[in-house]
Protein backbone atom coordinates (compact mmCIF):
# COMPACT_ATOMS: atom_id res chain seq x y z
CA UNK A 1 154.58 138.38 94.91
CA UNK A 2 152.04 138.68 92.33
CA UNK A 3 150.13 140.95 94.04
CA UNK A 4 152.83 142.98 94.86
CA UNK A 5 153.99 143.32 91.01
CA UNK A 6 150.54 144.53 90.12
CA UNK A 7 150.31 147.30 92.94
CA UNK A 8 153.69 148.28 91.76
CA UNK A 9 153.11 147.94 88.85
CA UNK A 10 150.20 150.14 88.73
CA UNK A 11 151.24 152.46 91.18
CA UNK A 12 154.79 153.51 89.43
CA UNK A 13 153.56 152.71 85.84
CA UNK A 14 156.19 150.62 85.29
CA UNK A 15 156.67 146.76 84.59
CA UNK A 16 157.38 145.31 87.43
CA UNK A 17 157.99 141.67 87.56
CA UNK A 18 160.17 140.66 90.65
CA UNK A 19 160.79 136.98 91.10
CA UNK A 20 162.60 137.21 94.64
CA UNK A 21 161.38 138.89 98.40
CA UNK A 22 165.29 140.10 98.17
CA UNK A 23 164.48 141.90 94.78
CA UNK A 24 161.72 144.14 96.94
CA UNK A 25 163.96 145.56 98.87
CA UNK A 26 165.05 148.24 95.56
CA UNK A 27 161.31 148.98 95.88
CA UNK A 28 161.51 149.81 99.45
CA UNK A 29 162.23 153.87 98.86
CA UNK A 30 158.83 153.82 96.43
CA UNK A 31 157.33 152.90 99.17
CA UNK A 32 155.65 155.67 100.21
CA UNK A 33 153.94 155.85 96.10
CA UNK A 34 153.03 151.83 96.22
CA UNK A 35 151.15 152.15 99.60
CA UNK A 36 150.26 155.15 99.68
CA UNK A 37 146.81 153.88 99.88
CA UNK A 38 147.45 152.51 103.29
CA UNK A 39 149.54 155.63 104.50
CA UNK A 40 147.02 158.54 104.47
CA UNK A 41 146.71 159.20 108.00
CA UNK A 42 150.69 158.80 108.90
CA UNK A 43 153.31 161.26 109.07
CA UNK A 44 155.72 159.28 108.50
CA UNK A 45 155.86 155.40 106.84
CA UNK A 46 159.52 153.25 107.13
CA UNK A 47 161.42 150.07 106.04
CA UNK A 48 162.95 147.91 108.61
CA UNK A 49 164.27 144.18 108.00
CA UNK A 50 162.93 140.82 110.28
CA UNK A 51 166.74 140.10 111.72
CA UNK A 52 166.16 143.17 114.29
CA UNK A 53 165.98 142.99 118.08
CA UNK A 54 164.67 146.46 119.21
CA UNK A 55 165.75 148.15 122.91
CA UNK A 56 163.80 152.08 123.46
CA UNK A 57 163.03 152.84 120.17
CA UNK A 58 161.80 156.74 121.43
CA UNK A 59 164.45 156.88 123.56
CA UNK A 60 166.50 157.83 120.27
CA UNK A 61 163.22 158.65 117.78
CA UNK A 62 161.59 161.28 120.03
CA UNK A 63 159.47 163.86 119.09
CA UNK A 64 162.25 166.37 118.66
CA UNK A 65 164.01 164.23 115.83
CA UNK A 66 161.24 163.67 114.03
CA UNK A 67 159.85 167.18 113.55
CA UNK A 68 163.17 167.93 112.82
CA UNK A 69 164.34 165.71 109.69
CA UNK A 70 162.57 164.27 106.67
CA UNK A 71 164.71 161.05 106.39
CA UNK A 72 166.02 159.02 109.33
CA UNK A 73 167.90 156.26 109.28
CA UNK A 74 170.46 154.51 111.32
CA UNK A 75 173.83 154.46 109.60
CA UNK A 76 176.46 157.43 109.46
CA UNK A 77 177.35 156.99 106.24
CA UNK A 78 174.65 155.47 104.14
CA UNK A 79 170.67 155.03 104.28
CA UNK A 80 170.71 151.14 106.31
CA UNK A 81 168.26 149.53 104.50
CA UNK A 82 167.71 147.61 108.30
CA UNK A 83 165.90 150.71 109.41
CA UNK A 84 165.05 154.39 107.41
CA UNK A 85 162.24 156.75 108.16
CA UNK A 86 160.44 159.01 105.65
CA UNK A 87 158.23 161.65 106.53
CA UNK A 88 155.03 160.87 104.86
CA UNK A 89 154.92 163.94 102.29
CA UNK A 90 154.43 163.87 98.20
CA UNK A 91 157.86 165.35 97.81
CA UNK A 92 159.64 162.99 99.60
CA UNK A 93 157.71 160.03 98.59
CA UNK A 94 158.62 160.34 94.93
CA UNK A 95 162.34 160.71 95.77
CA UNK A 96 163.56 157.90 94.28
CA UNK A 97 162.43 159.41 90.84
CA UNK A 98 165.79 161.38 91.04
CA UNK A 99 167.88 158.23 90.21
CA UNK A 100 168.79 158.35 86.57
CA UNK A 101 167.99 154.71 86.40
CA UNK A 102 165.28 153.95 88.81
CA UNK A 103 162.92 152.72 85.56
CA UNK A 104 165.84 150.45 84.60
CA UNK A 105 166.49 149.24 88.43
CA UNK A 106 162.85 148.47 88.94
CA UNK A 107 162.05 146.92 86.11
CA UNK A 108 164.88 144.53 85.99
CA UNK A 109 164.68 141.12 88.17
CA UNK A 110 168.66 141.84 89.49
CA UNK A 111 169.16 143.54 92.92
CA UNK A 112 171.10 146.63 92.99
CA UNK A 113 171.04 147.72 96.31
CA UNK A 114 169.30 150.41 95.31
CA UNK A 115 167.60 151.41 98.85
CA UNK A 116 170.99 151.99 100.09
CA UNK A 117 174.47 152.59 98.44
CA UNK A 118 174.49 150.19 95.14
CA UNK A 119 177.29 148.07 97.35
CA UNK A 120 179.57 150.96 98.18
CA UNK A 121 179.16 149.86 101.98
CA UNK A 122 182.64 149.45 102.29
CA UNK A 123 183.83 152.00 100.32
CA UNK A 124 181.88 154.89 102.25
CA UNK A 125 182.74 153.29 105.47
CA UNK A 126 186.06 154.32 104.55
CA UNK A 127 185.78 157.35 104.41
CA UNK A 128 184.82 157.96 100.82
CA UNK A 129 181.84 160.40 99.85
CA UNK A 130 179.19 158.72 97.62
CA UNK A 131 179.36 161.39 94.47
CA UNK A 132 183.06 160.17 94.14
CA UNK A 133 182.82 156.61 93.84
CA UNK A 134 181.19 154.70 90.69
CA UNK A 135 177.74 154.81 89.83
CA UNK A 136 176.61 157.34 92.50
CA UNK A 137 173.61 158.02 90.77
CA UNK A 138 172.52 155.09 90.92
CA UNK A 139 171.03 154.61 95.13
CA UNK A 140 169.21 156.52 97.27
CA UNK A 141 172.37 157.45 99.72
CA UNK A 142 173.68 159.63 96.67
CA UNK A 143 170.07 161.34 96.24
CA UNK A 144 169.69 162.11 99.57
CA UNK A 145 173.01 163.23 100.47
CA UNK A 146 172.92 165.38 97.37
CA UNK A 147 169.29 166.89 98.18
CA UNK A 148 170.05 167.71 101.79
CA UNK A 149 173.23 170.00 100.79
CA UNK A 150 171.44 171.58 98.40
CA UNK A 151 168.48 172.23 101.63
CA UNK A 152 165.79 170.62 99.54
CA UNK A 153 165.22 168.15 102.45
CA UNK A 154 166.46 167.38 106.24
CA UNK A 155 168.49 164.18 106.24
CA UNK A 156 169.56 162.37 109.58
CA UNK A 157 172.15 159.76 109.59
CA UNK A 158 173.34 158.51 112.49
CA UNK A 159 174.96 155.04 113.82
CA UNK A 160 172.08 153.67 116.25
CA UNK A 161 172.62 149.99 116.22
CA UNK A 162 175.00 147.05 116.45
CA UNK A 163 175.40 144.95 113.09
CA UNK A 164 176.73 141.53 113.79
CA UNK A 165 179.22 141.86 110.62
CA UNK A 166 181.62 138.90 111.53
CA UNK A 167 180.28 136.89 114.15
CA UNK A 168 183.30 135.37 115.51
CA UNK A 169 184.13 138.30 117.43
CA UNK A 170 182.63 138.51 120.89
CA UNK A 171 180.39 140.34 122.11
CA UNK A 172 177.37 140.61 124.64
CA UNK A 173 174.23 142.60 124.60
CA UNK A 174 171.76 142.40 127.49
CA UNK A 175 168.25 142.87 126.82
CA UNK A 176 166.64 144.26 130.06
CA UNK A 177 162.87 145.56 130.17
CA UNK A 178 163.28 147.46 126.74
CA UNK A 179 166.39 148.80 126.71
CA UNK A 180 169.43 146.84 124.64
CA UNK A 181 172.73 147.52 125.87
CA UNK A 182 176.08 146.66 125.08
CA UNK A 183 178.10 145.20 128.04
CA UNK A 184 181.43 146.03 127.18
CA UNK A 185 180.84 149.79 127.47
CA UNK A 186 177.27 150.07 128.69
CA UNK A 187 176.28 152.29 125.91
CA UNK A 188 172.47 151.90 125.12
CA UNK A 189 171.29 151.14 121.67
CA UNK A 190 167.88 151.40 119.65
CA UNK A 191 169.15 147.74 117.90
CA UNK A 192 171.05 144.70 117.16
CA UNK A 193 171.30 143.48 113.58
CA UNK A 194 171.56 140.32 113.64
CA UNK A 195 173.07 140.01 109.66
CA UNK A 196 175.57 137.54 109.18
CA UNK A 197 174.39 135.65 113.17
CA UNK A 198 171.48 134.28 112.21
CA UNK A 199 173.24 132.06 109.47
CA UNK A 200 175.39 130.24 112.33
CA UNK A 201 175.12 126.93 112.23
CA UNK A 202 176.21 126.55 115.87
CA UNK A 203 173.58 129.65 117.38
CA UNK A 204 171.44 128.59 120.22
CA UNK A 205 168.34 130.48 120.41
CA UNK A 206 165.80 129.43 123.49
CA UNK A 207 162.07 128.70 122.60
CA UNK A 208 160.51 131.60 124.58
CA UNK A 209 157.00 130.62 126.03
CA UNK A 210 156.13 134.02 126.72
CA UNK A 211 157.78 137.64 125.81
CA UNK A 212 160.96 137.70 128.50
CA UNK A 213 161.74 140.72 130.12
CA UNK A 214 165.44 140.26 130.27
CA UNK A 215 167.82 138.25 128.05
CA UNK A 216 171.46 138.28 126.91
CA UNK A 217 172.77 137.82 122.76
CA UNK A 218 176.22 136.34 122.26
CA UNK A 219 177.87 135.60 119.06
CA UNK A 220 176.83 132.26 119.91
CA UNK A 221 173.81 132.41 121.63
CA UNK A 222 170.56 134.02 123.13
CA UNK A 223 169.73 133.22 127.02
CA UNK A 224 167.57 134.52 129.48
CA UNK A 225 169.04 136.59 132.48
CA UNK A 226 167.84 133.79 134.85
CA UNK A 227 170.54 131.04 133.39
CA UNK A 228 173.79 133.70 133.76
CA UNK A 229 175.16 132.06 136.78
CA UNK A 230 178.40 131.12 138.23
CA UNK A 231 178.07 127.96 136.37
CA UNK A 232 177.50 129.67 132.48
CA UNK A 233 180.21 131.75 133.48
CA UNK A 234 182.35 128.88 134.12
CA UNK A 235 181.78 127.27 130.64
CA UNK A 236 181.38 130.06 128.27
CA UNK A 237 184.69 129.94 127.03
CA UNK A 238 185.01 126.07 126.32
CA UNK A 239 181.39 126.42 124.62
CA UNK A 240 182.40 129.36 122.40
CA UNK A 241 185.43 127.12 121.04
CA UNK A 242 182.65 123.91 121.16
CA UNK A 243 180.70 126.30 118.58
CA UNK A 244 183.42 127.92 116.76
CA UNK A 245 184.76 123.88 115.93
CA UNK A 246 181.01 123.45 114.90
CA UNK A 247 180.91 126.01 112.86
CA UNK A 248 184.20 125.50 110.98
CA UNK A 249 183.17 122.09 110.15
CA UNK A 250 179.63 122.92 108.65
CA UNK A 251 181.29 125.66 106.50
CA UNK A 252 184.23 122.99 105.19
CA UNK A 253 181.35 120.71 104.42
CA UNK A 254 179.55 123.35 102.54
CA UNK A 255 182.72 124.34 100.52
CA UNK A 256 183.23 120.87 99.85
CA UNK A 257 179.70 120.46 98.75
CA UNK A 258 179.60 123.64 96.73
CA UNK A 259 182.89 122.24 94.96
CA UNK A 260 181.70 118.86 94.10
CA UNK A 261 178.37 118.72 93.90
CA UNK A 262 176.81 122.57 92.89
CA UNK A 263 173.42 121.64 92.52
CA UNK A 264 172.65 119.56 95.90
CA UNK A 265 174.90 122.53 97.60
CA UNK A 266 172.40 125.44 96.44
CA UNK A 267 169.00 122.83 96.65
CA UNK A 268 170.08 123.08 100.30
CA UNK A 269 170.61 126.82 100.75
CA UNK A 270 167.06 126.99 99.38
CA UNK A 271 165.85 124.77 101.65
CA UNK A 272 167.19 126.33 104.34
CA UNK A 273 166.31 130.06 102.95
CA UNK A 274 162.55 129.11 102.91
CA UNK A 275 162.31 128.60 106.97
């Protein structure tokens, strides 16, 4: 982190002092300034998070859409701070200088969602544009929605993945030789975010020995291919409710811990934040 304050530091000339990894993603659309070092032979340089599983990548990043657009990235509404492209150019690396507040935003130790929307996610879901809701200014979705109607750069934003939002609602994705697809409509997609999954208590995730070709996600587990028999078939409904029960009783604990006894409740989240 120290380093990374410095390089920032230097690279913006601003003081940058973050005290949390979630505090670098508002740095991640100054990428392309802070490393620049490291991006001279690219034409293009990106953000993605760690809670991905990918399927074709270039089956939906070809060649076509990226000498077509500037900015890519993989929500309809908003840049997804999960995955944006930016084509490596001076222009669009200093983007972010177009937020009225980017000086105050990096130099501050809060996060603002500033590489996406400034928490208008649901909000623009809706329906809403992001130069009508409050503090607009203020995130890169507003800066590059406003600079691609005025032609100054190419945007693309389109839904390419599969957040797992509320993970009590089934679903099944089947991971077969690089391609992720979803089973209850066989659409292909480029990813799954995993988001609120991987902070199950109940998730059962296999310790691969090697990279598989084939596997299935549930909202309650990842398997290979090899173990969907007649038999898993038989007892994935009783094991879903098994898990769901599990689940419901770790988060009544956690309420009850976070009620009576705040400081052991958030010594744990740490804990279990720094694996």
């Amino acid at each position: 982190m120290r380093d990374f304050n410095s390089l920032a530091s230097r690279k913006t000339n601003l003081r940058i002092e973050a005290t949390s990894a979630y505090k670098l993603c508002d740095f991640r659309p100054a990428f392309g300034v802070i490393f620049e070092d490291y991006l001279e032979k690219y034409d293009f340089w990106g953000h993605a998070d760690l809670d991905l599983v990918f399927g074709n990548i270039r089956g939906f990043i070809t060649d076509e859409v990226l000498s077509r657009y500037d900015i890519i990235s993989t929500r309809k509404r908003y840049l997804a701070g999960h995955l944006t492209l930016f084509r490596n150019e001076v222009n669009i690396n200093r983007l972010y200088r177009e937020a009225s507040d980017y000086k105050h935003v990096f130099e501050s130790k809060k996060y603002y969602n500033f590489d996406e929307c400034n928490y208008l996610h649901t909000q623009l879901v809706r329906g809403e544009e992001v130069e009508e809701t409050r503090l607009a200014s203020n995130n890169m979705t507003y800066i590059v929605k406003k600079l691609a109607k005025q032609g100054v750069i190419r945007l693309h934003l389109t839904d390419l993945a599969k957040e797992i939002v509320s993970p009590d609602k089934d679903f099944r994705l089947h991971f077969d030789n690089g391609r992720l697809i979803d089973t209850s409509d066989n659409n292909e997609l480029m990813y799954i975010h995993l988001l609120k999954l991987k902070n199950r208590y109940a998730i059962q995730v296999p310790a691969f020995e090697s990279e598989p070709n084939s596997f299935y996600i549930t909202n309650y587990e990842i398997f290979y291919e090899s173990e969907m028999g007649l038999a898993r078939k038989a007892m994935i409904s009783s094991k879903r409710w098994i898990y769901l029960e599990i689940d419901r009783f770790c988060l009544k604990v956690g309420q009850l811990l976070r009620k009576r006894y705040p400081k052991l409740y958030h010594l744990l989240r740490r804990h279990n934040q720094s694996y």
